[in-house]
C-alpha atoms as a PDB file:
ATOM      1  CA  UNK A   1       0.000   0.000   0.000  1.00  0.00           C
ATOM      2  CA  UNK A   2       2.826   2.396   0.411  1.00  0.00           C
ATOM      3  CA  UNK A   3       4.400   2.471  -2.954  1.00  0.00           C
ATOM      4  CA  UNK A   4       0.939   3.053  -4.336  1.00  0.00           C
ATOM      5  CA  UNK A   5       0.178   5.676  -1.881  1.00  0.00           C
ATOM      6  CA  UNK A   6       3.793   7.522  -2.366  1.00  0.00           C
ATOM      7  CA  UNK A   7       3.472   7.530  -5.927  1.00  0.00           C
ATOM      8  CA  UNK A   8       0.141   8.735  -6.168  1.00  0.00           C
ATOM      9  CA  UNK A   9       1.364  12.075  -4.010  1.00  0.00           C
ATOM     10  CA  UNK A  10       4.090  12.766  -6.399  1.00  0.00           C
ATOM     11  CA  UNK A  11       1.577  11.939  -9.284  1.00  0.00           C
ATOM     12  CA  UNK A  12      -0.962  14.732  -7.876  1.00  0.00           C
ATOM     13  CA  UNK A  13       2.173  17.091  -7.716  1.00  0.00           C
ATOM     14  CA  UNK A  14       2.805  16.564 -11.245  1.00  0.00           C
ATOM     15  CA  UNK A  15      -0.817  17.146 -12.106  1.00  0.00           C
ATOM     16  CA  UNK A  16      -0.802  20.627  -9.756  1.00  0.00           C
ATOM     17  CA  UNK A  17       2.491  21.798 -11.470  1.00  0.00           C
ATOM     18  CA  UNK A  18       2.557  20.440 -14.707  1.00  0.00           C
ATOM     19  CA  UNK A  19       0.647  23.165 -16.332  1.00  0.00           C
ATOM     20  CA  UNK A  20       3.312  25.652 -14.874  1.00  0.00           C
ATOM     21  CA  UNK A  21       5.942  24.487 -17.514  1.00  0.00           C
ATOM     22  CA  UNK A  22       3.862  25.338 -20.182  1.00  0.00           C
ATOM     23  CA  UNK A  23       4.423  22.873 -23.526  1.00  0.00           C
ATOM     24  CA  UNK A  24       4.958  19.871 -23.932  1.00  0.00           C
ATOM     25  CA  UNK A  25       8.459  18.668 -23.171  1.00  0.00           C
ATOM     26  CA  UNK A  26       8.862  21.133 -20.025  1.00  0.00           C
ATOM     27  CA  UNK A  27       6.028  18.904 -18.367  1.00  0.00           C
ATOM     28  CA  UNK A  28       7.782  15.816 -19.774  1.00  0.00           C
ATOM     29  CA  UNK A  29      11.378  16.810 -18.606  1.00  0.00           C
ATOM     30  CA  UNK A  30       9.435  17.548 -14.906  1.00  0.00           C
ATOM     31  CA  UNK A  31       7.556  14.117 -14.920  1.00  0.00           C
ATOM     32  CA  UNK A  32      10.904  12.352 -15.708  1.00  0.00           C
ATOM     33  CA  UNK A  33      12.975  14.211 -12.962  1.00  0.00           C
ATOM     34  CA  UNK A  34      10.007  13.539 -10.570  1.00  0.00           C
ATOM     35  CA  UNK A  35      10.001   9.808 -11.594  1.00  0.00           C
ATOM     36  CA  UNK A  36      13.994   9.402 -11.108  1.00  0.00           C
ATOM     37  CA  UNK A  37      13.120  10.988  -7.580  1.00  0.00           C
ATOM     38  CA  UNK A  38      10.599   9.346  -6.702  1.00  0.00           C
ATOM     39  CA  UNK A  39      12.468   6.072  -7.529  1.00  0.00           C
ATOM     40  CA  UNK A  40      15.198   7.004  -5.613  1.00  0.00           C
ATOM     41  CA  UNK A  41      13.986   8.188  -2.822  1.00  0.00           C
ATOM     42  CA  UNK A  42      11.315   5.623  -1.705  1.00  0.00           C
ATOM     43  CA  UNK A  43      13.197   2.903  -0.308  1.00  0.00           C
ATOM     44  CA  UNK A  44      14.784   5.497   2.312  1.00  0.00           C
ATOM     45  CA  UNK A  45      11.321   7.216   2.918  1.00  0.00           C
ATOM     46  CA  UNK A  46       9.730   3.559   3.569  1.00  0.00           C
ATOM     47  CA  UNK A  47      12.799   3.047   5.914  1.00  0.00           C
ATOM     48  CA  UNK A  48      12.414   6.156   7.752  1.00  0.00           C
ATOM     49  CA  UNK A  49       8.981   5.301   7.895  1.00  0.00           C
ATOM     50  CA  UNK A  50       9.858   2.114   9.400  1.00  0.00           C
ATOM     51  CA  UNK A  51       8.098  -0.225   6.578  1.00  0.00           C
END
């Protein structure tokens, strides 16, 4: 349930910036930085977390 829940935060973020960045491959370029984030930084939120 966590991975689900942690991505669909940063998912909602995209959605609430994404228009901010105007055309198309500004939003890209922000979903993919987001993405290599996210990916990164989950297994040390779930361990902070303590799951």
């Amino acid at each position: 349930m966590f991975p689900i829940t942690f991505y669909a935060l940063l998912c909602g973020l995209v959605g609430l910036f994404s228009p901010r960045f105007g055309r198309w491959y500004g939003r890209l370029m922000f979903g993919a930085v987001l993405g290599v984030f996210a990916a990164t930084a989950m297994p040390h939120v779930r361990a902070l977390a303590g799951l």
